[in-house]
N, C-alpha and C. Protein backbone atom coordinates (compact mmCIF):
# COMPACT_ATOMS: atom_id res chain seq x y z
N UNK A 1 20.62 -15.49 55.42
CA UNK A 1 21.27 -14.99 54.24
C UNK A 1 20.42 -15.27 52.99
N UNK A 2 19.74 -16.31 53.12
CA UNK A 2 19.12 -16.90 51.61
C UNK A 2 18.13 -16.26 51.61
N UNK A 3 17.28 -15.66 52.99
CA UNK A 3 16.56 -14.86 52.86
C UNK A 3 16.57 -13.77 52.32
N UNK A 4 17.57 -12.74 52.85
CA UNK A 4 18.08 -11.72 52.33
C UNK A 4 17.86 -11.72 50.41
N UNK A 5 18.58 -12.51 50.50
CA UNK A 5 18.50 -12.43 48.44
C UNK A 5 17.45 -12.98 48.28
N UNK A 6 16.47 -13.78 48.64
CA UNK A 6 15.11 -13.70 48.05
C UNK A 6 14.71 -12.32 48.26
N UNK A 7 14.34 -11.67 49.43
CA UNK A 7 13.98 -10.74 49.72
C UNK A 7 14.34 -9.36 48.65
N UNK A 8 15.80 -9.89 48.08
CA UNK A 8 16.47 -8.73 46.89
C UNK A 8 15.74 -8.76 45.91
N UNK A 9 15.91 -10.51 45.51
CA UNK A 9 15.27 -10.25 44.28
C UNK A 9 14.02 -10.34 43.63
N UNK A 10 13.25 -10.24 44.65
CA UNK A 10 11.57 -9.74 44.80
C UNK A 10 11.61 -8.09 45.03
N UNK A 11 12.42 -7.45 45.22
CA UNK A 11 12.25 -6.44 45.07
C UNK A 11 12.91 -5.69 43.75
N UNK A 12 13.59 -6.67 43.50
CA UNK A 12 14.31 -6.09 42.36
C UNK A 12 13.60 -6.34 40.74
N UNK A 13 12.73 -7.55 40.46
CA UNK A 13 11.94 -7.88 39.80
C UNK A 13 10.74 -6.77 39.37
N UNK A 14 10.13 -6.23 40.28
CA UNK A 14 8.87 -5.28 39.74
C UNK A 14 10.06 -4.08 38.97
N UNK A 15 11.44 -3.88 39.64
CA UNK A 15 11.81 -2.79 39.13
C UNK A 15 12.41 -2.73 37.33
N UNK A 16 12.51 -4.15 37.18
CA UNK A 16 12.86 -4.47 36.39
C UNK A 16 12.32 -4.52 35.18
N UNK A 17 10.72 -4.53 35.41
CA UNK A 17 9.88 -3.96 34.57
C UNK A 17 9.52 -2.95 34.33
N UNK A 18 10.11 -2.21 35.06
CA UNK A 18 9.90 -0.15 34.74
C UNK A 18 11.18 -0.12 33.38
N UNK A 19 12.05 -0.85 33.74
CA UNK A 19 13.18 -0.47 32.75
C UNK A 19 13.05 -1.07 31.28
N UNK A 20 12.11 -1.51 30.95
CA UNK A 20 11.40 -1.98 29.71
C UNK A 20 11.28 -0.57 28.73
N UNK A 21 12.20 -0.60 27.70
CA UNK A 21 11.64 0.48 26.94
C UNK A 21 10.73 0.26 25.43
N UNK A 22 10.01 0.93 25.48
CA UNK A 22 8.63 0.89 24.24
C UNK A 22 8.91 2.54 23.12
N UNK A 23 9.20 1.76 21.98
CA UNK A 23 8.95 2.76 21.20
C UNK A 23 7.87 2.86 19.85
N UNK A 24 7.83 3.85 19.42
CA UNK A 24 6.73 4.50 18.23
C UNK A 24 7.20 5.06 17.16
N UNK A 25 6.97 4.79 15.94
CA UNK A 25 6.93 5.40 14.82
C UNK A 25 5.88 5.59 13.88
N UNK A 26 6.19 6.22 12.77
CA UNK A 26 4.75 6.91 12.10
C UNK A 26 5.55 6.42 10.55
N UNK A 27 5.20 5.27 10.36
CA UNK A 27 5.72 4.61 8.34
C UNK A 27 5.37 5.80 7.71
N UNK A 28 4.11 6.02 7.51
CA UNK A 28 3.52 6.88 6.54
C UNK A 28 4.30 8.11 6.85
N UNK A 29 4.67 9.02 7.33
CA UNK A 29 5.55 10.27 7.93
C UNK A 29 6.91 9.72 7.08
N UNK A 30 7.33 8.34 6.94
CA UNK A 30 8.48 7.72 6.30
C UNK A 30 8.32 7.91 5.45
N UNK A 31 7.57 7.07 4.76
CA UNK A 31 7.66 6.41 3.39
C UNK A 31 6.77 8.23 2.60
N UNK A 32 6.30 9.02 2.83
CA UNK A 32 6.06 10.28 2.12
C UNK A 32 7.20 10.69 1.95
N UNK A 33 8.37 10.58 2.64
CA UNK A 33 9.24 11.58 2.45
C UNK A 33 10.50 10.91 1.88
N UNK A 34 10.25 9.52 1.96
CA UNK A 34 11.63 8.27 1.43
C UNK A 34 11.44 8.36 -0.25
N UNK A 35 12.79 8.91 -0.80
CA UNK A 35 12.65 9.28 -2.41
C UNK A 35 12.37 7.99 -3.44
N UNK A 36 12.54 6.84 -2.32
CA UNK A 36 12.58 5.59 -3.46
C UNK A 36 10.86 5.20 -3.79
N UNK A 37 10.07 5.89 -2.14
CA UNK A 37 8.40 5.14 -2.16
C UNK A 37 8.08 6.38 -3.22
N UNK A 38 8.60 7.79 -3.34
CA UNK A 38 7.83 8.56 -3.97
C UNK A 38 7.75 8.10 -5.40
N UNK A 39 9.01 7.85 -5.96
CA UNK A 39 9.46 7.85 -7.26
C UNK A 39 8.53 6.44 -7.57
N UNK A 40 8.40 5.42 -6.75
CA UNK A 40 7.81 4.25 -7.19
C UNK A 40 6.14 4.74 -7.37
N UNK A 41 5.45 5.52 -5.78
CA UNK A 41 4.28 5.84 -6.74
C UNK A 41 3.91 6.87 -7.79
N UNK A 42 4.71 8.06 -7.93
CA UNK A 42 4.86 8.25 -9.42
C UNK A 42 4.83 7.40 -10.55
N UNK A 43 5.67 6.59 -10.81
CA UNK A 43 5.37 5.49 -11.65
C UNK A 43 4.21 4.20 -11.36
N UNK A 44 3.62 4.39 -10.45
CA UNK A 44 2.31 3.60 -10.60
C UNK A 44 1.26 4.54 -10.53
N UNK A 45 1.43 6.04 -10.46
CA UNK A 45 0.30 6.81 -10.90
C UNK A 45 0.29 6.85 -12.42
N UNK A 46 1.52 7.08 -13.02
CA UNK A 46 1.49 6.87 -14.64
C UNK A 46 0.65 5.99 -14.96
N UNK A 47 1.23 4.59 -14.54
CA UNK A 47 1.01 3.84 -14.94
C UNK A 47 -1.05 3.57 -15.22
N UNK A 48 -0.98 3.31 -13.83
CA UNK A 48 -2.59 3.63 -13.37
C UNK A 48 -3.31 4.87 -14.41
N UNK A 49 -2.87 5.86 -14.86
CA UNK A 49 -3.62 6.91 -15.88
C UNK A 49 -3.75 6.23 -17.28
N UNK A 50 -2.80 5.67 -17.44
CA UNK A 50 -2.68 5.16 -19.03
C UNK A 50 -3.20 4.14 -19.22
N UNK A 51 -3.69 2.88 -18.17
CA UNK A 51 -4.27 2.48 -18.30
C UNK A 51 -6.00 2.45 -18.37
N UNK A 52 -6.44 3.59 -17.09
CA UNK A 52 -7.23 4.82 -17.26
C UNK A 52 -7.67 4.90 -18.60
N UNK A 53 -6.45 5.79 -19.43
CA UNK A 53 -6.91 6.00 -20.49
C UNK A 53 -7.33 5.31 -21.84
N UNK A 54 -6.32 4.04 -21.47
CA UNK A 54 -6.47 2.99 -23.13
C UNK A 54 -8.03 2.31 -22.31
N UNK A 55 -8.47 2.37 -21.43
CA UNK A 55 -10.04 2.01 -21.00
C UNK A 55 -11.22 2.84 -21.91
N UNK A 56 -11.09 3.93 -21.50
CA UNK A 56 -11.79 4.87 -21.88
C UNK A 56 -12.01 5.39 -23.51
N UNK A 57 -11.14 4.55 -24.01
CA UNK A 57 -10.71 5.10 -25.63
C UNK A 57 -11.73 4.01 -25.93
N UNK A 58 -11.36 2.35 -25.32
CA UNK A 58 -12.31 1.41 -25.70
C UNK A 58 -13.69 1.45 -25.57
N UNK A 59 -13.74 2.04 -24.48
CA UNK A 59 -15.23 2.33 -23.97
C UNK A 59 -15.55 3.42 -25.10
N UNK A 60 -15.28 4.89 -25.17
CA UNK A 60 -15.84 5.48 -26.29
C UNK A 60 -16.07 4.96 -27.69
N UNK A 61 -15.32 3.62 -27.94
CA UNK A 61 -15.04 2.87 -29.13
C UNK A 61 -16.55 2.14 -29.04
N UNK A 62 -16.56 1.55 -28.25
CA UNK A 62 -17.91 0.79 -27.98
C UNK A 62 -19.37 1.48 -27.90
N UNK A 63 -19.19 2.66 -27.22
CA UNK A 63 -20.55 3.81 -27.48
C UNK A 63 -20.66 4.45 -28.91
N UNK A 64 -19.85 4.62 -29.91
CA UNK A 64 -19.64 5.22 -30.80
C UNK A 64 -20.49 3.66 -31.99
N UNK A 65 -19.82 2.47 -31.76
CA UNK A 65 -20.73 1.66 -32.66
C UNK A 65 -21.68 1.12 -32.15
N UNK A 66 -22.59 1.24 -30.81
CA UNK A 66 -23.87 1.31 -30.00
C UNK A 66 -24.59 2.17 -31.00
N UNK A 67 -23.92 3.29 -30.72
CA UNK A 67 -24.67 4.42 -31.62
C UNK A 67 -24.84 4.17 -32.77
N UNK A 68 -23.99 4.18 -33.55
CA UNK A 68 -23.79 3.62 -35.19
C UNK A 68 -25.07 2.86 -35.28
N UNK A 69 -24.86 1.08 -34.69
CA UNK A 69 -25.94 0.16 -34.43
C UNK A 69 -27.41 0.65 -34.90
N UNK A 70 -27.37 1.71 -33.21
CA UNK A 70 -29.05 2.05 -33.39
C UNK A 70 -29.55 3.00 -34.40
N UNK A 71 -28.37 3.58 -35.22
CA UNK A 71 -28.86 4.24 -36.40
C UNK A 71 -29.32 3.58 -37.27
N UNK A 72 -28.41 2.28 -37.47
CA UNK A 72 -28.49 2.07 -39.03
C UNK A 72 -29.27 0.72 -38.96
N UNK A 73 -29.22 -0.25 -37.84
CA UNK A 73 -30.55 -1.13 -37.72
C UNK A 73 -32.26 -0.65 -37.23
N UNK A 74 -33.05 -1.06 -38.02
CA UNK A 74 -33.76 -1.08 -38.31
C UNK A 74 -34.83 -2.35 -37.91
N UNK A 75 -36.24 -2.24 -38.68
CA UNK A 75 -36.84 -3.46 -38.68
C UNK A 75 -36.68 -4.25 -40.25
N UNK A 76 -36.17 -3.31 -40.70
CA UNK A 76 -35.85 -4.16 -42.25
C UNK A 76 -34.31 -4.68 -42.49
N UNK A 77 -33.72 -4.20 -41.64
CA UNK A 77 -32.34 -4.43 -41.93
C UNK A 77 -32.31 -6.40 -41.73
N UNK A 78 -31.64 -7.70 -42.55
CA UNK A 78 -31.52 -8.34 -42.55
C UNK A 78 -31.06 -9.03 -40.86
N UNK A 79 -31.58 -10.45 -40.72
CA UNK A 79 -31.59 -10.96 -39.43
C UNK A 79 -29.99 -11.33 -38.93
N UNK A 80 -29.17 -11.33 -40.08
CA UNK A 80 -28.08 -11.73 -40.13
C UNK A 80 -27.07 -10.98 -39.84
N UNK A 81 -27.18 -9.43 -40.39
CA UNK A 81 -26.52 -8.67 -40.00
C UNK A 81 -26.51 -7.96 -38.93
N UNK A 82 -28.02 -8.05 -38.47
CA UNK A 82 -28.38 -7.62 -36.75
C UNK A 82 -27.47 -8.51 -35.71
N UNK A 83 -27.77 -9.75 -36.13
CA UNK A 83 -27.00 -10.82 -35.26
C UNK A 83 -25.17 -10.09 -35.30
N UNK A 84 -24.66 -10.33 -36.77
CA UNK A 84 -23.33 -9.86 -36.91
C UNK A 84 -22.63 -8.88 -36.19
N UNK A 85 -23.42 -7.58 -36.09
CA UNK A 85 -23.42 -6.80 -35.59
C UNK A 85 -23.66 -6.78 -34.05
N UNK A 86 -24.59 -7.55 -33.26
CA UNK A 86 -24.51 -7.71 -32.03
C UNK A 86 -23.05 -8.71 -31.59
N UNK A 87 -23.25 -9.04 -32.62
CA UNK A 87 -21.89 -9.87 -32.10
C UNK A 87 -20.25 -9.40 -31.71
N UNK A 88 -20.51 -8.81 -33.02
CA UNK A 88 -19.44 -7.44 -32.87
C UNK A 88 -19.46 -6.43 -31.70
N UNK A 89 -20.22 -6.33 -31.14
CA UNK A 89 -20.77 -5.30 -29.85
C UNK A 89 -20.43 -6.45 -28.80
N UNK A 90 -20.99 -7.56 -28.90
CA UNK A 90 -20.66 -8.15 -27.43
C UNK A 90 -19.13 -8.76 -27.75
N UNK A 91 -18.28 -8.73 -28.17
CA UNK A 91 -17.22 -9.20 -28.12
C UNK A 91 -15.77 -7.87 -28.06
N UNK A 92 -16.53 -6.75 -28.69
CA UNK A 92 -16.12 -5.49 -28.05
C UNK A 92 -15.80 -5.11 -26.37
N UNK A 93 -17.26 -5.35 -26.03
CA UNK A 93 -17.77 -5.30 -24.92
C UNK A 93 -16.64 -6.46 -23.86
N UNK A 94 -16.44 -7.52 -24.43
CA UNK A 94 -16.09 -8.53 -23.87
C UNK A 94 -14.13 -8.52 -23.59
N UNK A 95 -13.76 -7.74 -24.95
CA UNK A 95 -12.53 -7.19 -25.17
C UNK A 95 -12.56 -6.18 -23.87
N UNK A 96 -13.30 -5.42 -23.86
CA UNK A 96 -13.01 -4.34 -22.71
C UNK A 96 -12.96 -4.66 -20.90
N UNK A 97 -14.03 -5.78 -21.21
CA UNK A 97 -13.51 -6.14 -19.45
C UNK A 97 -12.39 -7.36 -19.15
N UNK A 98 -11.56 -7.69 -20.59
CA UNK A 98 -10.87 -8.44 -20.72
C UNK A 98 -9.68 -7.23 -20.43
N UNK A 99 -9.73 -6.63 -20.60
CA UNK A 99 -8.26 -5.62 -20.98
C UNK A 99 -8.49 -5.23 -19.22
N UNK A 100 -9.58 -4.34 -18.63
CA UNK A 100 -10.01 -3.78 -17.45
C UNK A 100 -9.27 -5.10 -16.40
N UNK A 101 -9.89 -6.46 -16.92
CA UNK A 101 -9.31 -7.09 -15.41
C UNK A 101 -7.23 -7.63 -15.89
N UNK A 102 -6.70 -7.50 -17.11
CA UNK A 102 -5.33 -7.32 -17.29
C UNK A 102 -4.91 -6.34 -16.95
N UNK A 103 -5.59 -5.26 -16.80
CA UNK A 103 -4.76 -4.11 -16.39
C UNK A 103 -4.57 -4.16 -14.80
N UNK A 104 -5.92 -5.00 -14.03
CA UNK A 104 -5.85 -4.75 -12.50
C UNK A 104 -4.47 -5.57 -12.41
N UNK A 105 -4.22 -6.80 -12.74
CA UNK A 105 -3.76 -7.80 -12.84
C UNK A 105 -2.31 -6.93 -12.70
N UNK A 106 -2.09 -6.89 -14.03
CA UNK A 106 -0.52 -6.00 -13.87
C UNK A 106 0.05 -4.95 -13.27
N UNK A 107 -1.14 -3.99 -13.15
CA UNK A 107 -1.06 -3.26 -12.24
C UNK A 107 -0.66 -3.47 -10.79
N UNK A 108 -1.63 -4.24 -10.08
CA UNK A 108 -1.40 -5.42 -8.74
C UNK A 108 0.52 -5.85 -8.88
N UNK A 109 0.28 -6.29 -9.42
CA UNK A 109 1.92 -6.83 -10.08
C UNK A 109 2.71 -5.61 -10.24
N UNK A 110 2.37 -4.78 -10.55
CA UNK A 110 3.58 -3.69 -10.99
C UNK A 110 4.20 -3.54 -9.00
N UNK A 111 2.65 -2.64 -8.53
CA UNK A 111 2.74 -2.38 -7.35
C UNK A 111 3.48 -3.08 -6.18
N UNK A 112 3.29 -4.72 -6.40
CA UNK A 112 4.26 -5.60 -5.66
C UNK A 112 5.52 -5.69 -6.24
N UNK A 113 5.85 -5.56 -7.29
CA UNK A 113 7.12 -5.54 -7.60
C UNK A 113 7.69 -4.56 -7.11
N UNK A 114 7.39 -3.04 -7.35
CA UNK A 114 7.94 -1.67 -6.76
C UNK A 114 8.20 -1.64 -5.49
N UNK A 115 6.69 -2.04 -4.71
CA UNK A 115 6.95 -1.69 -3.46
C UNK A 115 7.90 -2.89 -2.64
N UNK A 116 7.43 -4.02 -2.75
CA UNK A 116 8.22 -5.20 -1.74
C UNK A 116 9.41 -4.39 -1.26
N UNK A 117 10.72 -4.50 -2.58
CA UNK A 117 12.21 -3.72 -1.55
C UNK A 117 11.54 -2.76 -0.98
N UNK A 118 11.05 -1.68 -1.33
CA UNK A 118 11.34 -0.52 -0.55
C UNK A 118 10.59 -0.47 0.44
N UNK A 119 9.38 -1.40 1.06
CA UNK A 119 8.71 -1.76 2.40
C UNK A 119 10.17 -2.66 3.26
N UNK A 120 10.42 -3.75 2.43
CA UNK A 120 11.46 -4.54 2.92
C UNK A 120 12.90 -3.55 3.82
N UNK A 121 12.91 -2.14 2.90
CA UNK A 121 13.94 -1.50 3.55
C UNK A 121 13.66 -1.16 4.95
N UNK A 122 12.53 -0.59 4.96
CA UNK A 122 11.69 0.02 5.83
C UNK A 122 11.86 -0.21 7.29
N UNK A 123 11.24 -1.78 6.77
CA UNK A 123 11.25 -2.95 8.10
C UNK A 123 12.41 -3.07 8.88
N UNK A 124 13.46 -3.28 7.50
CA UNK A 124 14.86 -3.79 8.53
C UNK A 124 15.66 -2.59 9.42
N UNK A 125 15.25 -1.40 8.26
CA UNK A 125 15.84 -0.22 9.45
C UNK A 125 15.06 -0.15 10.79
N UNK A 126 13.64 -0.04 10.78
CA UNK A 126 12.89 -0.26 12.14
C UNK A 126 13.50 -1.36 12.64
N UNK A 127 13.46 -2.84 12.33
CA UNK A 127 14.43 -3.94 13.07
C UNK A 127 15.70 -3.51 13.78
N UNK A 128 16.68 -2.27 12.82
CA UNK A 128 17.87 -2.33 13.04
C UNK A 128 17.62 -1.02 14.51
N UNK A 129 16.83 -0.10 14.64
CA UNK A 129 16.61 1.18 15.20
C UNK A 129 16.37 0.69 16.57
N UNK A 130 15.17 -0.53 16.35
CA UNK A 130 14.59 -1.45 17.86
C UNK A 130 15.52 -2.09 18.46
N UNK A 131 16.44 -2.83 17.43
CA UNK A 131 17.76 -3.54 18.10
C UNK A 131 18.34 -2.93 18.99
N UNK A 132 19.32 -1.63 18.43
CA UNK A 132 20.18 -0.86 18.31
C UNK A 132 19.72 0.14 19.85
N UNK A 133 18.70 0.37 19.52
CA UNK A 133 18.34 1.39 20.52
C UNK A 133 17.53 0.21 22.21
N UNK A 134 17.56 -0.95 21.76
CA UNK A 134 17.15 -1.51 23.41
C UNK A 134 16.04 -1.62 23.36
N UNK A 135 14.75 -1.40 22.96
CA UNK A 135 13.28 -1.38 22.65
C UNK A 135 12.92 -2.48 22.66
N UNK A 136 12.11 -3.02 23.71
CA UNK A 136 10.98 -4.43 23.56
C UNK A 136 10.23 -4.16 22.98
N UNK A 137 9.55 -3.28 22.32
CA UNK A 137 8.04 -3.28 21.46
C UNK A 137 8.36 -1.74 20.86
N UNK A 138 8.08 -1.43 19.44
CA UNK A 138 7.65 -0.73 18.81
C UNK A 138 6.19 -0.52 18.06
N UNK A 139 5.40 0.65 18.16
CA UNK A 139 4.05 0.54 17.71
C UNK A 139 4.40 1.72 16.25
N UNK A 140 3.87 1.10 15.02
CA UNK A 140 3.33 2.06 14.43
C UNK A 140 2.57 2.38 14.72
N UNK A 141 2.44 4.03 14.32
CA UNK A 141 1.06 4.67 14.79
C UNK A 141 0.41 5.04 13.61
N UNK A 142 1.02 4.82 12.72
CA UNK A 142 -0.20 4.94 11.07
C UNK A 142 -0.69 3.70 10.97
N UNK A 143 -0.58 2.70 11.60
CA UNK A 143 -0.90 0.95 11.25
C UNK A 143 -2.47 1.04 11.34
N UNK A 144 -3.41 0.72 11.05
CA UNK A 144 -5.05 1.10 11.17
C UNK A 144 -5.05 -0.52 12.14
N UNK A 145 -3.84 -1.77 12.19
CA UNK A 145 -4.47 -3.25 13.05
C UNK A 145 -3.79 -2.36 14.13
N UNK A 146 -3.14 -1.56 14.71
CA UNK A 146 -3.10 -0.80 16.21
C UNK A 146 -4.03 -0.23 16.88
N UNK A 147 -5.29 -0.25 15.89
CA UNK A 147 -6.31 0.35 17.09
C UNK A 147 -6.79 -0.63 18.03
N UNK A 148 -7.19 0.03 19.42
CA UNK A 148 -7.68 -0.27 20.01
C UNK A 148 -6.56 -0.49 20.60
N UNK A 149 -5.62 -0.41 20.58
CA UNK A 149 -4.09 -0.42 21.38
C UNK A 149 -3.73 1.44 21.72
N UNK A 150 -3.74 1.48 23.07
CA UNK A 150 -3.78 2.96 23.27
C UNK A 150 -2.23 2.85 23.65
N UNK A 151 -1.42 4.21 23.29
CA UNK A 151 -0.12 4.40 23.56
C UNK A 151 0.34 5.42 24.04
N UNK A 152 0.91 5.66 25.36
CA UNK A 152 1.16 6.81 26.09
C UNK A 152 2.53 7.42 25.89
N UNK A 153 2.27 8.44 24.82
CA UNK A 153 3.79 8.68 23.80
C UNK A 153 5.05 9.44 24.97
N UNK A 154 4.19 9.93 25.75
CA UNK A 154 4.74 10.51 27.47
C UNK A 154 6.25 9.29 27.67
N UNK A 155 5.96 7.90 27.47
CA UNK A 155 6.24 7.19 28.37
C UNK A 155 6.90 6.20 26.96
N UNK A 156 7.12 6.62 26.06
CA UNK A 156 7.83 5.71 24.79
C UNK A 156 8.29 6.68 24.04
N UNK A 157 9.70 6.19 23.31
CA UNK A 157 10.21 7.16 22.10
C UNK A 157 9.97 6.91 21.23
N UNK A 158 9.72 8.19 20.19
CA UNK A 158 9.34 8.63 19.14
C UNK A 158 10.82 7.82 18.35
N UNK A 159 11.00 6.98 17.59
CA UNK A 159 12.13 7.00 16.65
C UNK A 159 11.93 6.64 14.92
N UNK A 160 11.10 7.75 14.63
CA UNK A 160 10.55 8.17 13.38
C UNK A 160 11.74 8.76 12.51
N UNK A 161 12.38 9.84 13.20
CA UNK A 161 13.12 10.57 12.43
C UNK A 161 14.73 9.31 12.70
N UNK A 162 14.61 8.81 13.78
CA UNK A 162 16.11 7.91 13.61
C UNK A 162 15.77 6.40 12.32
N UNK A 163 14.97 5.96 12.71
CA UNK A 163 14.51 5.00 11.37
C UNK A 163 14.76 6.10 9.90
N UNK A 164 14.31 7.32 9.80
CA UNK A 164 14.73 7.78 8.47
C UNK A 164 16.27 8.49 8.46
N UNK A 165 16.83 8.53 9.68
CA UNK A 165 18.25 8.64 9.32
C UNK A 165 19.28 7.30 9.08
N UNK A 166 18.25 6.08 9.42
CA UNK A 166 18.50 5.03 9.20
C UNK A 166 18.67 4.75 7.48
N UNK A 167 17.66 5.44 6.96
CA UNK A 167 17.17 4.85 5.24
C UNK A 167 18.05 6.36 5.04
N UNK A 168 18.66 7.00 5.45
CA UNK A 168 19.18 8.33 4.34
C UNK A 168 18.63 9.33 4.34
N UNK A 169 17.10 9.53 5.28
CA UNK A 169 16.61 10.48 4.50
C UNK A 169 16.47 11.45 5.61
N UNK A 170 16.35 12.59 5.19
CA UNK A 170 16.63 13.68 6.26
C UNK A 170 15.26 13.79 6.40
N UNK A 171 15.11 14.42 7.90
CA UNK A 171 13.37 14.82 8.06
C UNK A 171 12.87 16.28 7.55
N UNK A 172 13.94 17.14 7.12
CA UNK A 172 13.11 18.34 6.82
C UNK A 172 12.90 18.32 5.25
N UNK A 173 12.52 17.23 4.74
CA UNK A 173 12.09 17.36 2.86
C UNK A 173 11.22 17.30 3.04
C-alpha cells in the first residue's frame, strides 16, 4: 500500500509542474495609454522646455557681452576694467551652469514626484492581476533587465489589457 502512494506521488509531482502558470505584460503598451502617465509627462515636457528656454536666454545673454567685450576692449583699454569685465563674464558664465545643474536637480525631482504614484499604481494592479489570476511569474516584456530571458508567449498569458482594466483604462485609446 505505501508503495502504491509513493508510486502516486512521484507521478503526480512532474505533473504538477505543468500546472504552473506564467504570465506577460508590456508597461510601456500601459503606461502610453494610462491618462495619469500622459498628463504627468506633458507636464514634465513643459516643464523641461522652459527650462530649455530660461538656458538659452542666459546663454544668448552671455554671447551678446562676449561680443560687446571683444568690441570694446582693446590694448589701451585700462587693466582694471579688462579684469572687471572678465569678471563679469566668468561669473555670468558661472550663473549659467549654476541655474543648468538646478534645473537638472528639480527637474529629477519634479519627475520623481509625478511619476512614483502612478508607477506605484501600476505595480499593485500587476500584483493584484498575478494574485488574482494564479500566476507564479510574470515577465515584462518592455523591461530592457529581461533580456536574455527568452519567453514562449504560446505557453503564458498575455494580461496587458486585464492589468489596464485593472487601472480603468480601456485598451482601445
Amino acid at each position: 500500500m505505501i508503495k502504491k502512494i509513493l508510486m502516486l506521488v512521484l507521478f503526480m509531482a512532474p505533473l504538477s509542474l505543468f500546472a504552473q502558470k506564467f504570465a506577460h505584460f508590456n508597461s510601456d503598451e500601459i503606461l502610453k495609454v494610462y491618462p495619469a502617465y500622459t498628463t504627468a509627462m506633458t507636464e514634465l515636457e513643459t516643464m523641461g522646455k522652459k527650462y530649455e528656454t530660461d538656458l538659452q536666454e542666459m546663454q544668448k545673454e552671455l554671447e551678446a557681452k562676449v561680443e560687446k567685450y571683444r568690441r570694446e576692449v582693446n590694448d589701451s583699454t585700462p587693466e582694471n576694467i579688462v579684469q572687471r569685465k572678465q569678471q563679469e563674464l566668468q561669473e555670468l558664465d558661472a550663473r549659467i551652469r549654476q541655474a543648468y545643474e538646478d534645473n537638472q536637480k528639480a527637474f529629477q525631482q519634479a519627475r520623481q514626484t509625478k511619476m512614483q504614484p502612478i508607477l506605484m499604481k501600476v505595480t499593485e494592479a500587476v500584483n493584484a492581476v498575478v494574485k488574482e489570476g494564479g500566476y507564479i511569474y510574470a515577465i515584462d516584456r518592455s523591461n530592457p533587465s529581461t533580456d536574455g530571458l527568452y519567453l514562449n508567449e504560446s505557453l503564458s498569458t498575455d494580461i496587458t489589457k486585464t492589468i489596464m482594466q485593472k487601472l480603468g483604462i480601456s485598451a482601445a485609446r
